[in-house]
N, C-alpha and C. Protein backbone atom coordinates (compact mmCIF):
# COMPACT_ATOMS: atom_id res chain seq x y z
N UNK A 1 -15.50 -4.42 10.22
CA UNK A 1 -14.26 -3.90 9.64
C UNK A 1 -13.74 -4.83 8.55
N UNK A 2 -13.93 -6.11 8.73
CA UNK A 2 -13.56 -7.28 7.61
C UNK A 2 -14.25 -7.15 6.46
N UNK A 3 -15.36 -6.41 6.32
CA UNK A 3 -15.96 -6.24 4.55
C UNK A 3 -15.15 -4.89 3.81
N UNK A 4 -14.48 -4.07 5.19
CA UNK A 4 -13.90 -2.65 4.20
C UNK A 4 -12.48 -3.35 3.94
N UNK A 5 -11.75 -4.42 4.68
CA UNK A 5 -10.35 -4.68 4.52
C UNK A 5 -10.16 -5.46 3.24
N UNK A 6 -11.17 -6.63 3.75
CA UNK A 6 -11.08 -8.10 2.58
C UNK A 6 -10.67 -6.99 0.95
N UNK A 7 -11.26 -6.32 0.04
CA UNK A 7 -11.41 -6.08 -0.86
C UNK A 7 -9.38 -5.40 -1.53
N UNK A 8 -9.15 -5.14 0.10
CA UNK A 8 -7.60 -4.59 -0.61
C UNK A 8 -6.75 -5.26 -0.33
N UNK A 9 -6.87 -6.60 0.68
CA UNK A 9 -5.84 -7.83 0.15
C UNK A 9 -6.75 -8.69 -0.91
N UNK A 10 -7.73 -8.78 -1.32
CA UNK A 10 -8.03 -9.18 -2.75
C UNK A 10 -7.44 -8.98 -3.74
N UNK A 11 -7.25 -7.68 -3.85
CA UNK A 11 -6.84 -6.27 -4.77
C UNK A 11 -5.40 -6.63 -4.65
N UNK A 12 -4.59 -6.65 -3.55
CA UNK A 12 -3.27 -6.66 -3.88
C UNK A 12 -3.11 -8.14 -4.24
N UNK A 13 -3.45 -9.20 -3.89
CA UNK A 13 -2.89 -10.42 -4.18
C UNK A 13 -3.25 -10.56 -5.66
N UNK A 14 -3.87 -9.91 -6.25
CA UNK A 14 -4.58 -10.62 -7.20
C UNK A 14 -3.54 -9.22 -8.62
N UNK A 15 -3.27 -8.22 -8.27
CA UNK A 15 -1.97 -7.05 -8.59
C UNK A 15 -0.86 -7.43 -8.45
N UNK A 16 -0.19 -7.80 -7.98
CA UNK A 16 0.76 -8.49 -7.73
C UNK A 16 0.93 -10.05 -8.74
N UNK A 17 0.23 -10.70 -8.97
CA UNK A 17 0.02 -11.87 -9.59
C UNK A 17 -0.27 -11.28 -11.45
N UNK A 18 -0.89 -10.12 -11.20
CA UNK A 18 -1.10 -9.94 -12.67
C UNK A 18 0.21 -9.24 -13.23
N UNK A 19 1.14 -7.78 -12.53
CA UNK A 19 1.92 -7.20 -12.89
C UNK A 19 3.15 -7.81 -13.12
N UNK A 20 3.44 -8.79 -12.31
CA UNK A 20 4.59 -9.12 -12.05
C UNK A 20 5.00 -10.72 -12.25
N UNK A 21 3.46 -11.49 -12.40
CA UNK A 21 3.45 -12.71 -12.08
C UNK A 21 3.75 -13.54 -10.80
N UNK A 22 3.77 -12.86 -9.88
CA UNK A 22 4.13 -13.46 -8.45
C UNK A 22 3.15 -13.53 -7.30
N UNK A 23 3.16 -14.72 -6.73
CA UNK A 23 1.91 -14.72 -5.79
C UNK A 23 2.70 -14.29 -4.58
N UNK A 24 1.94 -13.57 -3.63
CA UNK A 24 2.26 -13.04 -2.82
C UNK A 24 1.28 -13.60 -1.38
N UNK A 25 1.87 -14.04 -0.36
CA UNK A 25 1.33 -14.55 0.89
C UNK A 25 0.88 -13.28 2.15
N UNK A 26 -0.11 -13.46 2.09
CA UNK A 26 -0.78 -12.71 3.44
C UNK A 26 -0.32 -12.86 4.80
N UNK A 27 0.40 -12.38 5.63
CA UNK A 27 1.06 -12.68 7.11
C UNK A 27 -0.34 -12.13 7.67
N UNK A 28 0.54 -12.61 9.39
CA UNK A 28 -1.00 -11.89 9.71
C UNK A 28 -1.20 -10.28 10.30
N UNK A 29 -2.25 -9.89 9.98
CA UNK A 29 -2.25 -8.62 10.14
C UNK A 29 -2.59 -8.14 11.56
N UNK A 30 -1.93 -6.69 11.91
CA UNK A 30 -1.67 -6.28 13.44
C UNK A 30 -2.53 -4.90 13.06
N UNK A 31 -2.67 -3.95 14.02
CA UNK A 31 -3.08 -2.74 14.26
C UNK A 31 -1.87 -1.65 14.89
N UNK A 32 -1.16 -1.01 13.87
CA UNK A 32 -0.51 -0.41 14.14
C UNK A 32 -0.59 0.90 15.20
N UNK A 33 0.19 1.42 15.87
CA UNK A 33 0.05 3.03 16.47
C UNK A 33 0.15 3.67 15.82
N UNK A 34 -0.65 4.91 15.87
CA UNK A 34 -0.48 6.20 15.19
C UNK A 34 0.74 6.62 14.91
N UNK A 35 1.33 6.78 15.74
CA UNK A 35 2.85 7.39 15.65
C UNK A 35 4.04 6.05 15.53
N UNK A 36 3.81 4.85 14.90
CA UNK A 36 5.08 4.25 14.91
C UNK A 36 6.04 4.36 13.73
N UNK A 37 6.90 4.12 13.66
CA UNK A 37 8.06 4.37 12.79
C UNK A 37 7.81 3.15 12.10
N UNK A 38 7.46 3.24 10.71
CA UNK A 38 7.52 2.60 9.80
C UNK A 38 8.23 1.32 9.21
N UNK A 39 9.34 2.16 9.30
CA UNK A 39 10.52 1.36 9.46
C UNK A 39 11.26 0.95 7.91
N UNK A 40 10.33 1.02 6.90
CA UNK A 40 10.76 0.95 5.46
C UNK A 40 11.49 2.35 4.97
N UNK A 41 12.06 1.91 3.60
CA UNK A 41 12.85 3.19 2.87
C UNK A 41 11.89 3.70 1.84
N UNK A 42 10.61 3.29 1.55
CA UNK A 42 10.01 4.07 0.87
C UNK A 42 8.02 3.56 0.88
N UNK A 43 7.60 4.40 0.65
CA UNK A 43 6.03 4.10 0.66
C UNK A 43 5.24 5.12 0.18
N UNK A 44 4.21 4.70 -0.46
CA UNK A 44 3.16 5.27 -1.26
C UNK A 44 2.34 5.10 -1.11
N UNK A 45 1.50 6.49 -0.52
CA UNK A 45 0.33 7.04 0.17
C UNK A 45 -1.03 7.33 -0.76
N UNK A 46 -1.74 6.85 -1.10
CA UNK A 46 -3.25 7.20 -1.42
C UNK A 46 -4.42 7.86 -1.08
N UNK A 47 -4.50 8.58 -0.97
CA UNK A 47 -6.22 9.20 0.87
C UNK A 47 -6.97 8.79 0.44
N UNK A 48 -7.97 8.90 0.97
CA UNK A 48 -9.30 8.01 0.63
C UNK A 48 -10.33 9.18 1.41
N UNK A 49 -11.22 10.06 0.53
CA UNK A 49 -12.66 10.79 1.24
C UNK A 49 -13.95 10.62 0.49
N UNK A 50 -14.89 11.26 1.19
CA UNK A 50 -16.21 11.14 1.24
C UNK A 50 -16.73 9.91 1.79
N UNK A 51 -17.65 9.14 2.10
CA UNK A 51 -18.56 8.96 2.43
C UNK A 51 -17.59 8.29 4.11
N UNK A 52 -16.43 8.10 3.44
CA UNK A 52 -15.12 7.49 4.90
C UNK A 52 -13.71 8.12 4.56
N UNK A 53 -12.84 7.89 5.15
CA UNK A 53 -11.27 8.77 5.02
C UNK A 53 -10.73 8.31 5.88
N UNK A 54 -9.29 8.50 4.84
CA UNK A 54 -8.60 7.50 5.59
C UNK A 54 -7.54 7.25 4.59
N UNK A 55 -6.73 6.68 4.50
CA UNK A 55 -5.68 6.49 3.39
C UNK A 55 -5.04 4.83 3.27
N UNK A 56 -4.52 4.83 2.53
CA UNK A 56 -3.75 3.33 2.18
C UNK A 56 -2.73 3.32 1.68
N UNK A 57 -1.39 2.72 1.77
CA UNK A 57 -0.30 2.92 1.67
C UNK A 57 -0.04 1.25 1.74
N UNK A 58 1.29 1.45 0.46
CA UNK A 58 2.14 0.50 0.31
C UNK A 58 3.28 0.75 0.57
N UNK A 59 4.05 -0.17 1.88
CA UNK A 59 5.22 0.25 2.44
C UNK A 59 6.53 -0.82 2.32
N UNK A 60 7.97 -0.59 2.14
CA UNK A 60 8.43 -1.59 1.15
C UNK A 60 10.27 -1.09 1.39
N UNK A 61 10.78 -2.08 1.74
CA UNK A 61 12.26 -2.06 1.48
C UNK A 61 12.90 -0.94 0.43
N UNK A 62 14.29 -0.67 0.17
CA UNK A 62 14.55 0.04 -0.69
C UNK A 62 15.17 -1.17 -1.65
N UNK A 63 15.74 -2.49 -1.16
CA UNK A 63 15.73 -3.76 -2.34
C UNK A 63 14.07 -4.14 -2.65
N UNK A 64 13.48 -4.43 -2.35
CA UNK A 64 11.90 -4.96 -2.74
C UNK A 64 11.75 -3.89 -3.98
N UNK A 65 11.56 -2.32 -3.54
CA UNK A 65 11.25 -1.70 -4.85
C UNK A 65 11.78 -1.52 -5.60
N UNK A 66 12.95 -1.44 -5.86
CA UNK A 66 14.06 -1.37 -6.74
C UNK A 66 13.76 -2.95 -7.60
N UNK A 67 13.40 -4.04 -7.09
CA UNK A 67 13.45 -5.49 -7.85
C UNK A 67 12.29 -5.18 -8.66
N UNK A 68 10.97 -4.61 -7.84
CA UNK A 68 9.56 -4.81 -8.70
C UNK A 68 9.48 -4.08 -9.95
N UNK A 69 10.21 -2.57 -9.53
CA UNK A 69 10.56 -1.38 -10.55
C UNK A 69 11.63 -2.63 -11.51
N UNK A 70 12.73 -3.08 -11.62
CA UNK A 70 13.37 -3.65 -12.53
C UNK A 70 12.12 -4.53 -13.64
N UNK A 71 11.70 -5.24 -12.76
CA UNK A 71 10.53 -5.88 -13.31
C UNK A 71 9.49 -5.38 -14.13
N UNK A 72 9.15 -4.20 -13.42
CA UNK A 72 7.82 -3.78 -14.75
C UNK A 72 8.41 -2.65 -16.00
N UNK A 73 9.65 -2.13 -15.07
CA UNK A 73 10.31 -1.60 -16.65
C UNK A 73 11.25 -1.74 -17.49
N UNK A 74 11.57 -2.95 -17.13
CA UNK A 74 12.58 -4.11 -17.82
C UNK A 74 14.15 -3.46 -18.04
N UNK A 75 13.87 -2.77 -16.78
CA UNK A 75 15.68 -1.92 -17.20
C UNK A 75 16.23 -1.88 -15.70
N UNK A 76 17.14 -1.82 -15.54
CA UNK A 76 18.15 -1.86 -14.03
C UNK A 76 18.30 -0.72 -13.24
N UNK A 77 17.78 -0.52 -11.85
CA UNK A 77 18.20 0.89 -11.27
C UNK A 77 19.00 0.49 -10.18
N UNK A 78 19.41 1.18 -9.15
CA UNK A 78 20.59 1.22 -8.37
C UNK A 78 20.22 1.68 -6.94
N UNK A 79 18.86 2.79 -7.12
CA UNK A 79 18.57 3.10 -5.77
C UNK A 79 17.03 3.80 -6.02
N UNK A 80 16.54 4.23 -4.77
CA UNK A 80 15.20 5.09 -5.15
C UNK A 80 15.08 6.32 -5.89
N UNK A 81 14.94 5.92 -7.33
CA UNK A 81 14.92 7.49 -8.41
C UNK A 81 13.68 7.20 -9.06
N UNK A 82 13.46 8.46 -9.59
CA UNK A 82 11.93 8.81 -10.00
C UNK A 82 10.84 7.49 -10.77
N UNK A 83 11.89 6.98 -11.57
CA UNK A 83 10.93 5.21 -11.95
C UNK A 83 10.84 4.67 -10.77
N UNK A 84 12.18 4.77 -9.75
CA UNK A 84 11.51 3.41 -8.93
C UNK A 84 9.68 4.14 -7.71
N UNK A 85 10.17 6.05 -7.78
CA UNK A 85 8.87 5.93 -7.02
C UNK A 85 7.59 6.11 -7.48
N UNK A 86 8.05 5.85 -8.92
CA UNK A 86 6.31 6.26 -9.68
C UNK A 86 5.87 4.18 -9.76
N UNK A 87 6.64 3.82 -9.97
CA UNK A 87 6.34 1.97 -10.62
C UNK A 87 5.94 2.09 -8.62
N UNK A 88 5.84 2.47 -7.77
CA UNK A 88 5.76 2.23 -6.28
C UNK A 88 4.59 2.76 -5.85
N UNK A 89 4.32 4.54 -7.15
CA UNK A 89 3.09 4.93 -6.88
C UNK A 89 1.68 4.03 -7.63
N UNK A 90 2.21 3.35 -8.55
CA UNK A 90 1.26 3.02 -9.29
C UNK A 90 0.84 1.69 -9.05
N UNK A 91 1.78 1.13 -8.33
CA UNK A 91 1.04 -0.36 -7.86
C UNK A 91 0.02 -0.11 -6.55
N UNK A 92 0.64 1.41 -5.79
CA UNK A 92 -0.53 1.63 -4.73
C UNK A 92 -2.25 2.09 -5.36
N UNK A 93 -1.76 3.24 -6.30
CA UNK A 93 -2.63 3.35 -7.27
C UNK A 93 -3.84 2.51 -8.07
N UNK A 94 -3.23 1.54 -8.26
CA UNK A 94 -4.20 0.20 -8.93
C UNK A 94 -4.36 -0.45 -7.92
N UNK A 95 -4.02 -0.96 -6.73
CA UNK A 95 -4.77 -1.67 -5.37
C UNK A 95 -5.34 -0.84 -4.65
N UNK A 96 -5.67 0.63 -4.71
CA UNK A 96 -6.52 1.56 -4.17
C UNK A 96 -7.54 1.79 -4.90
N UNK A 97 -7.55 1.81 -6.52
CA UNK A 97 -8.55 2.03 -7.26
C UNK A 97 -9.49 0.80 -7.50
N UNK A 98 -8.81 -0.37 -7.20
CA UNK A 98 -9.67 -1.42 -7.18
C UNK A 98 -10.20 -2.23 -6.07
N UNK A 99 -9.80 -1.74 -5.46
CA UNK A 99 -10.54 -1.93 -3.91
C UNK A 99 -11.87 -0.97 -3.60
N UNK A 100 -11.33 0.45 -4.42
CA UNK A 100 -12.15 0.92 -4.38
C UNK A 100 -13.44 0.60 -4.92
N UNK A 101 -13.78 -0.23 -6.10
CA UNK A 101 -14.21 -0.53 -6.94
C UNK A 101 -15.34 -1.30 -6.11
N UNK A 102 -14.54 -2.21 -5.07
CA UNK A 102 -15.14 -3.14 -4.33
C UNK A 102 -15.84 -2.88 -3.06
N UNK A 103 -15.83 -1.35 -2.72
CA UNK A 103 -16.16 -0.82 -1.62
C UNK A 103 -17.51 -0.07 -1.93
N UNK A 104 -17.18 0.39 -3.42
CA UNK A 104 -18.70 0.84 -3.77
C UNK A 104 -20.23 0.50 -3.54
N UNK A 105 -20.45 -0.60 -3.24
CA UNK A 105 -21.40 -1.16 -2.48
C UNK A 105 -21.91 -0.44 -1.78
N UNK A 106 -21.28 -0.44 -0.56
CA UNK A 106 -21.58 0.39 0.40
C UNK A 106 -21.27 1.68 0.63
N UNK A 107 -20.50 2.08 0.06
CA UNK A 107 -20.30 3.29 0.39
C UNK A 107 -19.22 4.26 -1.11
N UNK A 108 -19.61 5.78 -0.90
CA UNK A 108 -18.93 6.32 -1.89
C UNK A 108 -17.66 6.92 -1.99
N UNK A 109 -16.50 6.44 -2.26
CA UNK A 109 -15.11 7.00 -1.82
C UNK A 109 -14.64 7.57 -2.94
N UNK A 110 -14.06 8.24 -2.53
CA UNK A 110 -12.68 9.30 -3.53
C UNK A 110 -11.64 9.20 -3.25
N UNK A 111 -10.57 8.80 -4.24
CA UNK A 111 -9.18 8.42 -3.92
C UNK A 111 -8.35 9.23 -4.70
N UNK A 112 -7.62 9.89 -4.46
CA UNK A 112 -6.21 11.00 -4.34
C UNK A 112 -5.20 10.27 -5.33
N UNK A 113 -4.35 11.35 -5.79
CA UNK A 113 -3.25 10.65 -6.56
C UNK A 113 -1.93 10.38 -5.39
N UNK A 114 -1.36 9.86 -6.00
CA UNK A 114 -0.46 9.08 -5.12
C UNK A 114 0.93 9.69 -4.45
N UNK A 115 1.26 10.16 -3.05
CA UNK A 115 2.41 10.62 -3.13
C UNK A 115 2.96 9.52 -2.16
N UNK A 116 4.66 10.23 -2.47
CA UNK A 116 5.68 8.79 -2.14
C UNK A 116 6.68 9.38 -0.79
N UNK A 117 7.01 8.80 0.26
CA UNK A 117 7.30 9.22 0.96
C UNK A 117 8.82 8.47 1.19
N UNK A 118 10.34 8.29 0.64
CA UNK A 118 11.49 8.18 0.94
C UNK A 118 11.96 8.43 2.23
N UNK A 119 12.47 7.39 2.42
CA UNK A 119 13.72 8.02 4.04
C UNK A 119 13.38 6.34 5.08
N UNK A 120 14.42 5.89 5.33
CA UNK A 120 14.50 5.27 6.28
C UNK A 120 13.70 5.42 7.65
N UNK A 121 13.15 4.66 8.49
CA UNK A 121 12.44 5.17 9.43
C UNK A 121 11.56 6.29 9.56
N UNK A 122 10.92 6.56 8.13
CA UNK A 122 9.60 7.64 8.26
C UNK A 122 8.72 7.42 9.26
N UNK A 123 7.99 8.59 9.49
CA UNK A 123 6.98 8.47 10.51
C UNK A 123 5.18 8.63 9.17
N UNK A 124 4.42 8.17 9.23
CA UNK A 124 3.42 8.85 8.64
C UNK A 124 2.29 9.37 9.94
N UNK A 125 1.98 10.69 8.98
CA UNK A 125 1.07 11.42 10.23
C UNK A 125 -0.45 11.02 9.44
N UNK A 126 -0.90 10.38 10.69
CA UNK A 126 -2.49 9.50 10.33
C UNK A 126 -3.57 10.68 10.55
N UNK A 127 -4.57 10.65 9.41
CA UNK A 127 -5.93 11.57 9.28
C UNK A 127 -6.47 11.23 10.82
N UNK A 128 -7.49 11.87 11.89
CA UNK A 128 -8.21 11.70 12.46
C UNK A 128 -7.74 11.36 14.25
N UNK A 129 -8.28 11.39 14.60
CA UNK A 129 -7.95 11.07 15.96
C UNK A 129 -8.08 9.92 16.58
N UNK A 130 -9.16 9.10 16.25
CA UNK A 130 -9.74 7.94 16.35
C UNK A 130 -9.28 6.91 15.80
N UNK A 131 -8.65 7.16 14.28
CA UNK A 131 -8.66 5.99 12.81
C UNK A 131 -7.67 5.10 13.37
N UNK A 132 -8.16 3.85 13.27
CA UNK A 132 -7.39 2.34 13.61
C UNK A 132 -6.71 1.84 12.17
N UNK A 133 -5.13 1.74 12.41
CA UNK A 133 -4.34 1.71 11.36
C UNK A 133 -4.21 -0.59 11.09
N UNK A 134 -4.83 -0.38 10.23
CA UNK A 134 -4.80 -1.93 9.65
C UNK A 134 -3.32 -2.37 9.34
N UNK A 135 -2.54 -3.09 9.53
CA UNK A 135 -0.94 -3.08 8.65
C UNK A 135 -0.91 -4.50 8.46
N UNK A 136 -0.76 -5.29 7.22
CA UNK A 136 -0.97 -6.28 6.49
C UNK A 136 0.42 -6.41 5.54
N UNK A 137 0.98 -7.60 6.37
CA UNK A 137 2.01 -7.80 5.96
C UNK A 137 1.75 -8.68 4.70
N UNK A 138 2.69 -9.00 3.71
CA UNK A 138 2.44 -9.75 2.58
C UNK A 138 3.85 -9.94 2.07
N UNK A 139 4.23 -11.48 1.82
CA UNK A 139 5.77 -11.91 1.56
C UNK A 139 5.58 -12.05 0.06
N UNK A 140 6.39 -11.71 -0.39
CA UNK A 140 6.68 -12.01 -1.90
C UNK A 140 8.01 -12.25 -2.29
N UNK A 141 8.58 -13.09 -3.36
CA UNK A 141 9.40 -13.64 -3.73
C UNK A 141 9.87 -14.63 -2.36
N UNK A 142 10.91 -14.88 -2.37
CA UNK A 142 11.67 -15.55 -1.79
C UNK A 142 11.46 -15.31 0.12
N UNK A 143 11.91 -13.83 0.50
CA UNK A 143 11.48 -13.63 1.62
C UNK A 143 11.37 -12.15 1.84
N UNK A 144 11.08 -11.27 0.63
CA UNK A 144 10.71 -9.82 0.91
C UNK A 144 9.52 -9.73 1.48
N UNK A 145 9.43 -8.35 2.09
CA UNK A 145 8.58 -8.29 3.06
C UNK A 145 7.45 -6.63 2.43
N UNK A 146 6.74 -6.70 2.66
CA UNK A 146 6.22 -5.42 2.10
C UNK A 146 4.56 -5.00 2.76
N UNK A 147 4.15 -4.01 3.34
CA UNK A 147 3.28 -3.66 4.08
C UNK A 147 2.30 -3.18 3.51
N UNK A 148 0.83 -3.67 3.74
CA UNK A 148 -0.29 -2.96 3.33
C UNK A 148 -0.80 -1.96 4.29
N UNK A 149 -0.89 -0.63 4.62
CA UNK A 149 -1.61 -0.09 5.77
C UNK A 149 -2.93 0.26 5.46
N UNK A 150 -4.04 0.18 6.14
CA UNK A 150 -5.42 0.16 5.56
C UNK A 150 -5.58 1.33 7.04
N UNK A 151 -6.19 2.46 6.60
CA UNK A 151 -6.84 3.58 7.57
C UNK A 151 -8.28 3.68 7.23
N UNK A 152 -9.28 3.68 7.47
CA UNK A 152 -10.83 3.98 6.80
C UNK A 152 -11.36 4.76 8.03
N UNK A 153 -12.01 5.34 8.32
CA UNK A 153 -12.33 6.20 9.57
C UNK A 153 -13.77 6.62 8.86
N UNK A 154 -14.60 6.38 9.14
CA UNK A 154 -16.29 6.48 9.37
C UNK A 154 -16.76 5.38 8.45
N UNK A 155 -16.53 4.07 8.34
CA UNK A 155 -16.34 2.88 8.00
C UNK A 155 -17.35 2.31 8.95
């Protein structure tokens, strides 16, 4: 399972450092339940099919995205509106497409455009019956907190 994960905390530490200039620290990572409550105000979903499936999601405060969104479009917002969930889709976007990049090796994936899921305490409903949910915490700035979820299912 460590050769399909490694490639998307590569991918994000190394995204994070280029977009924004900020290094971002790896916590350690747990295996979430299918059904747990999230617990963030917003996150952006990727799927992932063919040769495995499964999805990846970046999950994130409603201050965390609102700061990163200020950051890459150099203008001020106030709450979750359409910049802050596209600058939210597109950082999942570029750490899904380049992970993907890194997965090619072994195997052939297809990755989805990005939808964004708002609301305090969302639930996400996981592909498969089986799929073991990866959740990879990662601190950035000062002490924000922001979630990688890694799903791959025939991996």
């Amino acid at each position: 399972m460590e050769q399909y994960i490694k490639p998307f905390i590569d991918v994000c530490v190394n995204v994070f450092k280029s977009l924004i200039n900020e290094n971002v620290t790896v916590k350690t990572p747990y295996f979430l339940e299918k059904d747990a409550i999230v617990g963030n105000d917003i996150s952006a979903v990727i799927g992932l099919t063919g040769e495995a499936r499964g999805a990846v999601i970046v999950s994130m405060q409603q201050k965390l995205a609102i700061r990163l969104t200020d950051l890459l479009t150099g203008s001020p917002h106030t709450k979750i509106d359409d910049d802050v969930a596209d600058a939210i889709g597109e950082i999942v976007n570029i750490i899904a497409g380049n992970a993907k990049q890194g997965l090619e090796e072994s195997m052939k994936i297809i990755i989805s455009l990005p939808t964004i899921i708002r609301g305090n305490g969302h639930v996400i409903m996981w592909p498969g019956t089986h799929t073991r949910i990866l959740c990879i915490p990662f601190k950035v700035f000062d002490d924000d907190i922001f979630t990688l979820l890694v799903a791959i299912e025939g991996a």
